[in-house]
C-alpha atoms as a PDB file:
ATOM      1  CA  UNK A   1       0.000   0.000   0.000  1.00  0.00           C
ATOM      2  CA  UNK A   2       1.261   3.213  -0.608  1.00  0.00           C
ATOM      3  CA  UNK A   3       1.860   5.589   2.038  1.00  0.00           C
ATOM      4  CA  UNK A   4       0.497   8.937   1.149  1.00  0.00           C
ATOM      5  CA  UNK A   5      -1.255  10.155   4.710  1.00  0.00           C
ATOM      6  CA  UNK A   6       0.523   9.312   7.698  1.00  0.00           C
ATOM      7  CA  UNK A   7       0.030  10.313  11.269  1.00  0.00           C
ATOM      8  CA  UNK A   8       2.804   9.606  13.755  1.00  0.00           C
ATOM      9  CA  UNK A   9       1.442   9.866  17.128  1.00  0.00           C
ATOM     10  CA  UNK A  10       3.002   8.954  20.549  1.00  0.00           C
ATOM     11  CA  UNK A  11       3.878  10.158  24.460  1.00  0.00           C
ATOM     12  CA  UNK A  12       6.237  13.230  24.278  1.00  0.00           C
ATOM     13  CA  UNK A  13      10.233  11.644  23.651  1.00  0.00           C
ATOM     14  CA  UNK A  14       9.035   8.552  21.739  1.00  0.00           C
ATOM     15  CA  UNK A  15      10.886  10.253  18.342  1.00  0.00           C
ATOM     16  CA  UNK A  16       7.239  10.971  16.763  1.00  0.00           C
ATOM     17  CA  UNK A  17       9.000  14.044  14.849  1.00  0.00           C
ATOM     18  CA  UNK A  18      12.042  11.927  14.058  1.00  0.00           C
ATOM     19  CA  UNK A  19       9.919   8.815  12.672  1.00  0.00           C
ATOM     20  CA  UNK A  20       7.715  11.463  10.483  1.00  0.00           C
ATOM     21  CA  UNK A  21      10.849  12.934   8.969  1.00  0.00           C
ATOM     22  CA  UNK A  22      12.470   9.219   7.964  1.00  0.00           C
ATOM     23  CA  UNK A  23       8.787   8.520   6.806  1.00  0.00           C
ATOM     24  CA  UNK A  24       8.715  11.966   4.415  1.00  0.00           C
ATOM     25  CA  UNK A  25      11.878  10.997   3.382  1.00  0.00           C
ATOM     26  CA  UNK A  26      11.323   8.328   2.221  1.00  0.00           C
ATOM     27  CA  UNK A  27       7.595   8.518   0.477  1.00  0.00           C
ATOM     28  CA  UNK A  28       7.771  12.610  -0.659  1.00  0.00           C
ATOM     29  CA  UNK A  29       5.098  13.763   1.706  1.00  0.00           C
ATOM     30  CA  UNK A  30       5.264  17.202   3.178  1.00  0.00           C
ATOM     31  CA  UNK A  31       6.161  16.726   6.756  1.00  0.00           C
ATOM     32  CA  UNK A  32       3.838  18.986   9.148  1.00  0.00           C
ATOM     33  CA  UNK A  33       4.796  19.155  13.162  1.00  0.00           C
ATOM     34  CA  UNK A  34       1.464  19.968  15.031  1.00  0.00           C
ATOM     35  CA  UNK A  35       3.290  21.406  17.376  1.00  0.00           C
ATOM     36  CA  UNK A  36       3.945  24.145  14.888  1.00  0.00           C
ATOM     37  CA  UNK A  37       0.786  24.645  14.473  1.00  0.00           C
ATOM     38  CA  UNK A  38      -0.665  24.686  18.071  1.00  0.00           C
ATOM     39  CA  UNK A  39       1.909  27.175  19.429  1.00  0.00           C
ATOM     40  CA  UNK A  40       2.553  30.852  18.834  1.00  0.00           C
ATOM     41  CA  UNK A  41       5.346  32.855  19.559  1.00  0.00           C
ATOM     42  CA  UNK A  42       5.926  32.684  23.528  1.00  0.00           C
ATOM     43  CA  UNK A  43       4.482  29.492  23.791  1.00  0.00           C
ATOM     44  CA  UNK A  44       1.160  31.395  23.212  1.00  0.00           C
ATOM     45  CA  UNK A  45      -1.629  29.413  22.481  1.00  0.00           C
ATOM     46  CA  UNK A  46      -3.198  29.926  19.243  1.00  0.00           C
ATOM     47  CA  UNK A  47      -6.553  30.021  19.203  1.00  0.00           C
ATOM     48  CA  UNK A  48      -8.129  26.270  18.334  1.00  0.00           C
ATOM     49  CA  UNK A  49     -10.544  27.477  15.717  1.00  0.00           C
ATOM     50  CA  UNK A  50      -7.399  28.702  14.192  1.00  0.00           C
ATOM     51  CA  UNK A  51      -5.682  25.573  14.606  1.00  0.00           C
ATOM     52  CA  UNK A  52      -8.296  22.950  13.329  1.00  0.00           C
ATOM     53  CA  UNK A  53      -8.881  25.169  10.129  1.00  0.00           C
ATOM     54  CA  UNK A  54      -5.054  24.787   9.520  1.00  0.00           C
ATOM     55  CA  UNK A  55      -5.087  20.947  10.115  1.00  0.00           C
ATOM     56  CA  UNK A  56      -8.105  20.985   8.007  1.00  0.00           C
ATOM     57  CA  UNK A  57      -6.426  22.070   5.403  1.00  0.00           C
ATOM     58  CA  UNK A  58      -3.362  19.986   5.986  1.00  0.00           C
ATOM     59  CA  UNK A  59      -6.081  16.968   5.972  1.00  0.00           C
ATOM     60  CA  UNK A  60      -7.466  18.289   2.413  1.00  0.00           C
ATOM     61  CA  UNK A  61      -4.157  17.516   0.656  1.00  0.00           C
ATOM     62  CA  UNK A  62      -3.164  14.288  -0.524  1.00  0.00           C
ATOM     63  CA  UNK A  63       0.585  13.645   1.148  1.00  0.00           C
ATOM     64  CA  UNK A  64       1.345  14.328   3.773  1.00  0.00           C
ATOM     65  CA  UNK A  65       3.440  12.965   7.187  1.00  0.00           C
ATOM     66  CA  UNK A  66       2.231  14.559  10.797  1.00  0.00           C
ATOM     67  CA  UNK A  67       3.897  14.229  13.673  1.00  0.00           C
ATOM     68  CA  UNK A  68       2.472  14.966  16.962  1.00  0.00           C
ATOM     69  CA  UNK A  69      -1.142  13.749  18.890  1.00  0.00           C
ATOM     70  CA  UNK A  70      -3.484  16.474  19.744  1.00  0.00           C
ATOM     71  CA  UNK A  71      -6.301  13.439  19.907  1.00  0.00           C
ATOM     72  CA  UNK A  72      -8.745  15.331  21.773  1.00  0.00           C
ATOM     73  CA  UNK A  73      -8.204  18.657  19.563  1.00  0.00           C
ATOM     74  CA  UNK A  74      -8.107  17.163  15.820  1.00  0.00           C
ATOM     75  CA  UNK A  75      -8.125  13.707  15.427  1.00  0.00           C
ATOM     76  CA  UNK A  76     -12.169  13.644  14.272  1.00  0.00           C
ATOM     77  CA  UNK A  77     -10.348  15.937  11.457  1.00  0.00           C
ATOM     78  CA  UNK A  78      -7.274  14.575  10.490  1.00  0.00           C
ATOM     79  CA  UNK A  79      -7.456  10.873  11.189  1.00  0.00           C
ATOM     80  CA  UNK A  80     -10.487  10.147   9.045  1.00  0.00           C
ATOM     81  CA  UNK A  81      -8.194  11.438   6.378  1.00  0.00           C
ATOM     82  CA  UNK A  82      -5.292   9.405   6.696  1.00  0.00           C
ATOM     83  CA  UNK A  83      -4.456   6.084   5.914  1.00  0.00           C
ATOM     84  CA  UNK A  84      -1.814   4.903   8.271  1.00  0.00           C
ATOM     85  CA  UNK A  85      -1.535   5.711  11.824  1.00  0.00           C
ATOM     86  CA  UNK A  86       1.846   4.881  13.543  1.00  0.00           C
ATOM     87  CA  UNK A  87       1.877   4.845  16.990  1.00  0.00           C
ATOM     88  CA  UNK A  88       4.971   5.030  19.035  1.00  0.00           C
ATOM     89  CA  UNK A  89       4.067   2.997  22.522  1.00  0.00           C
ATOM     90  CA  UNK A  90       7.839   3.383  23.937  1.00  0.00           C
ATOM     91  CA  UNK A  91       8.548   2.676  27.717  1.00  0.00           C
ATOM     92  CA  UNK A  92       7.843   5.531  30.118  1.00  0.00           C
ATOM     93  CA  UNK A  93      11.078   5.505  31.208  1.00  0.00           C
ATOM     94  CA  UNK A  94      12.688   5.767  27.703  1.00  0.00           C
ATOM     95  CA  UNK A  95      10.023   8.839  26.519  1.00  0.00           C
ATOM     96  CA  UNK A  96      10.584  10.422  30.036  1.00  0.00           C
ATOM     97  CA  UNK A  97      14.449  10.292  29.874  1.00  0.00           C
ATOM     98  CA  UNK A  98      14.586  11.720  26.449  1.00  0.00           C
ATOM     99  CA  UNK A  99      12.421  14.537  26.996  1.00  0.00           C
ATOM    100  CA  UNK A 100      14.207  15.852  30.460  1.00  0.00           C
ATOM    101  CA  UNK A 101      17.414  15.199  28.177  1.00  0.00           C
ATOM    102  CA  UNK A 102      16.327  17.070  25.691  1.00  0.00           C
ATOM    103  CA  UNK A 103      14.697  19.818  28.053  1.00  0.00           C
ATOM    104  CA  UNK A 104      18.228  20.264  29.650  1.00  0.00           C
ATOM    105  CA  UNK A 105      19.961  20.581  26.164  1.00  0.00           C
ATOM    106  CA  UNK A 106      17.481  23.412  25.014  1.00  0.00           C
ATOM    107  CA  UNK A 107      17.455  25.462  28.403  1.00  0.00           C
ATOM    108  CA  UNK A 108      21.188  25.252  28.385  1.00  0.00           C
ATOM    109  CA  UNK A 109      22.039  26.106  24.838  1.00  0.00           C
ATOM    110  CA  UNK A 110      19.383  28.542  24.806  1.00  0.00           C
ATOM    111  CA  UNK A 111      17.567  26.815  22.153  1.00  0.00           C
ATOM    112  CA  UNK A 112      15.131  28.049  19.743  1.00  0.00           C
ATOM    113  CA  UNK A 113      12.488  24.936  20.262  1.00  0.00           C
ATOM    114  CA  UNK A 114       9.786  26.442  17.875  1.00  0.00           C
ATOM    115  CA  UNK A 115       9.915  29.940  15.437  1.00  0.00           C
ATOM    116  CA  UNK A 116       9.569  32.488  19.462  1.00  0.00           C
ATOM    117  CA  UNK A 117       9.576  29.692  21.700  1.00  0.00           C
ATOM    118  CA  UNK A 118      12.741  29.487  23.796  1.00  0.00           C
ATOM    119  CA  UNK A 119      12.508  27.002  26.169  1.00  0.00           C
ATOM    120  CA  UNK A 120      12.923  27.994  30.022  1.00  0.00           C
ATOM    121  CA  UNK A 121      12.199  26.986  33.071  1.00  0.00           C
ATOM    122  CA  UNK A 122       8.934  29.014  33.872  1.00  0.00           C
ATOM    123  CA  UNK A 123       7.535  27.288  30.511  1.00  0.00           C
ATOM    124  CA  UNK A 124       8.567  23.845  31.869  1.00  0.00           C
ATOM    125  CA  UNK A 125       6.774  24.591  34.678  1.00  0.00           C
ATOM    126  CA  UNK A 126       3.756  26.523  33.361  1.00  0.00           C
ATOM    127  CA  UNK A 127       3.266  23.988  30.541  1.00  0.00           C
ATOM    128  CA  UNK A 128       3.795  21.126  32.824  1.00  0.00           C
ATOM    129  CA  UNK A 129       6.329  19.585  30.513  1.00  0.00           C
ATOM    130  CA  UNK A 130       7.650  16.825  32.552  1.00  0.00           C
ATOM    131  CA  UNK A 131       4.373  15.435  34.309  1.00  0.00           C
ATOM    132  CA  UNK A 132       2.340  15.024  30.942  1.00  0.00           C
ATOM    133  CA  UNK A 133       5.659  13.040  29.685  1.00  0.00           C
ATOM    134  CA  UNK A 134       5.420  11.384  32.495  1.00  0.00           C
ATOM    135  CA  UNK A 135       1.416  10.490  32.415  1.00  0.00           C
ATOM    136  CA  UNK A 136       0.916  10.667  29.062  1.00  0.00           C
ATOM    137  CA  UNK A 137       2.296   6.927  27.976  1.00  0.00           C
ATOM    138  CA  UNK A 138      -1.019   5.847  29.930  1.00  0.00           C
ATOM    139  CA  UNK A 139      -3.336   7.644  28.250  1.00  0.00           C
ATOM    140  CA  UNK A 140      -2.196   7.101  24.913  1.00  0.00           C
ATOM    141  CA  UNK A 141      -2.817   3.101  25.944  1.00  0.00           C
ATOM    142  CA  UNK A 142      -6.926   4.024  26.362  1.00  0.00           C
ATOM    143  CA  UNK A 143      -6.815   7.106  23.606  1.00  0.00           C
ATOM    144  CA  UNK A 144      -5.381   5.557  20.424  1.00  0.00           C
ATOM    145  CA  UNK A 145      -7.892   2.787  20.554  1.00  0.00           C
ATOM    146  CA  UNK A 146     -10.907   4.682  21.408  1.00  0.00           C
ATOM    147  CA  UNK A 147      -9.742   6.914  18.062  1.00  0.00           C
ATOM    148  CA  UNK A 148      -9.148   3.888  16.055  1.00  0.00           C
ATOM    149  CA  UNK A 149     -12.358   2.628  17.313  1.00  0.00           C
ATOM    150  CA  UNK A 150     -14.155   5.662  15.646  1.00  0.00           C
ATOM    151  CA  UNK A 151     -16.730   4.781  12.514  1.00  0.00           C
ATOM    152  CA  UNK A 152     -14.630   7.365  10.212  1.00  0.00           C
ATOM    153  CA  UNK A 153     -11.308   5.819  10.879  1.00  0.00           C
ATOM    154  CA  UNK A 154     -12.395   1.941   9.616  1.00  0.00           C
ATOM    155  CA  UNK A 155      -9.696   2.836   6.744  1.00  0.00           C
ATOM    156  CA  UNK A 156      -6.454   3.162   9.357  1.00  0.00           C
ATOM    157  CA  UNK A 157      -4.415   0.820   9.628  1.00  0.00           C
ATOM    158  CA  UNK A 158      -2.347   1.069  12.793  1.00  0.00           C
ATOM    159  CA  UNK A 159       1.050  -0.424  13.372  1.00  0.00           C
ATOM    160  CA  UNK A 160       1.639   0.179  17.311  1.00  0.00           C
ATOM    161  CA  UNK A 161       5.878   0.155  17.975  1.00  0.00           C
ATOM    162  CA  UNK A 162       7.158  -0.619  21.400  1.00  0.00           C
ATOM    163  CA  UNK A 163      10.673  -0.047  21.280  1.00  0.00           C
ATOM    164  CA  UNK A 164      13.424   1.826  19.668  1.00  0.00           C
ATOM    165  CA  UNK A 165      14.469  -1.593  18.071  1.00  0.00           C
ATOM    166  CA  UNK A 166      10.923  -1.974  17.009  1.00  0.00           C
ATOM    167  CA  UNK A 167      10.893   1.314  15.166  1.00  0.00           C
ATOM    168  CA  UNK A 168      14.238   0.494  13.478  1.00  0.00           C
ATOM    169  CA  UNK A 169      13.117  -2.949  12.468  1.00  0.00           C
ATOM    170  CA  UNK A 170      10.063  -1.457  11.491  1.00  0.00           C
ATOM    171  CA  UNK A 171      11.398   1.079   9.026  1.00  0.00           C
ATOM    172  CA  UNK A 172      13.802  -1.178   7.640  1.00  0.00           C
ATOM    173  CA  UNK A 173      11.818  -3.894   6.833  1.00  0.00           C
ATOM    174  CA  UNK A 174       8.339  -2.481   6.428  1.00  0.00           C
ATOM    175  CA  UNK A 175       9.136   0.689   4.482  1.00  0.00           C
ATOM    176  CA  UNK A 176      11.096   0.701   1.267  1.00  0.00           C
ATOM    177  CA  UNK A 177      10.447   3.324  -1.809  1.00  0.00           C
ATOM    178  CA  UNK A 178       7.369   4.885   0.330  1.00  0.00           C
ATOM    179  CA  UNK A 179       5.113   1.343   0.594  1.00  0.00           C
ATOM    180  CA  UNK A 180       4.719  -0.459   3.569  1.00  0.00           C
ATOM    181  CA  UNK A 181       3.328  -4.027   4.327  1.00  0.00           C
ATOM    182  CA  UNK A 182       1.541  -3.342   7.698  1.00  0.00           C
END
């Protein structure tokens, strides 16, 4: 089957941005980071009318690769639209350990995370950073099925990964020339 809309969803540090840039790679889709989309300058909140009209419109075109979950906010829009949803079930202690990793990395080089959002300590905090990492390998265990289980997603096919080994495998041997076998 050929991959031409792909969602990439997972906890925060299971490489969902990573995955959807080997993915666009490797079948020509445009890559889109929701994250880019939900977040203004300053870590501001953009409005989510705002942000499901741009996902709708992401959703209208015909390839594309999307990292990042926002279930609750767009899923009823983007996921009836896609074709393959990859979800990345890693360990909580692997997720968790990459994202205060990566958290330390950005607040010490001063990092430029998204176009006006540096990260900092005050948005760790605000944003509770580290306790949805921490909570949010759970919820993904009772939210991707309840999504899949949706009439308007009957078309997905899902192909849940486990571990970083699993996602190597996976892309080796599943994915070559932008078709997978799932």
């Amino acid at each position: 089957m050929m991959m031409r809309r792909t969602v990439v969803v997972g906890a925060a540090g299971t490489g969902k941005t990573t995955l959807a840039r080997e993915l666009t790679g490797r079948t020509g889709g445009r890559l889109t980071d929701l994250d880019l989309l939900f977040w203004g300058p300053g870590w501001s909140r953009r409005p989510a009318e705002d942000f499901r009209a741009d996902v709708r419109r992401l959703a209208a075109d015909e390839y594309w690769v999307v990292a990042g979950s926002y279930l609750p906010q767009v899923a009823d829009v983007l996921w009836p639209r896609a074709e393959l949803v990859v979800w990345l079930d890693l360990p909580r202690r692997v997720s968790f350990s990459r994202v205060v990793r990566r958290t330390v990395r950005q607040l010490v080089g001063a990092e430029e995370v998204l176009p006006g959002c540096y990260q900092s300590l005050r948005a760790v905090w605000r944003d509770g950073l580290l306790g949805s990492a921490w909570r949010d390998p759970a919820r993904f265990r009772d939210a991707v099925p309840e999504a899949m289980d949706h009439p308007s997603c009957r078309q997905l096919q899902l192909v849940r990964l486990r571990s970083a080994g699993q996602v190597r495998r996976w892309l080796r041997t599943q994915v070559a020339d932008g078709r997978t076998t799932t």
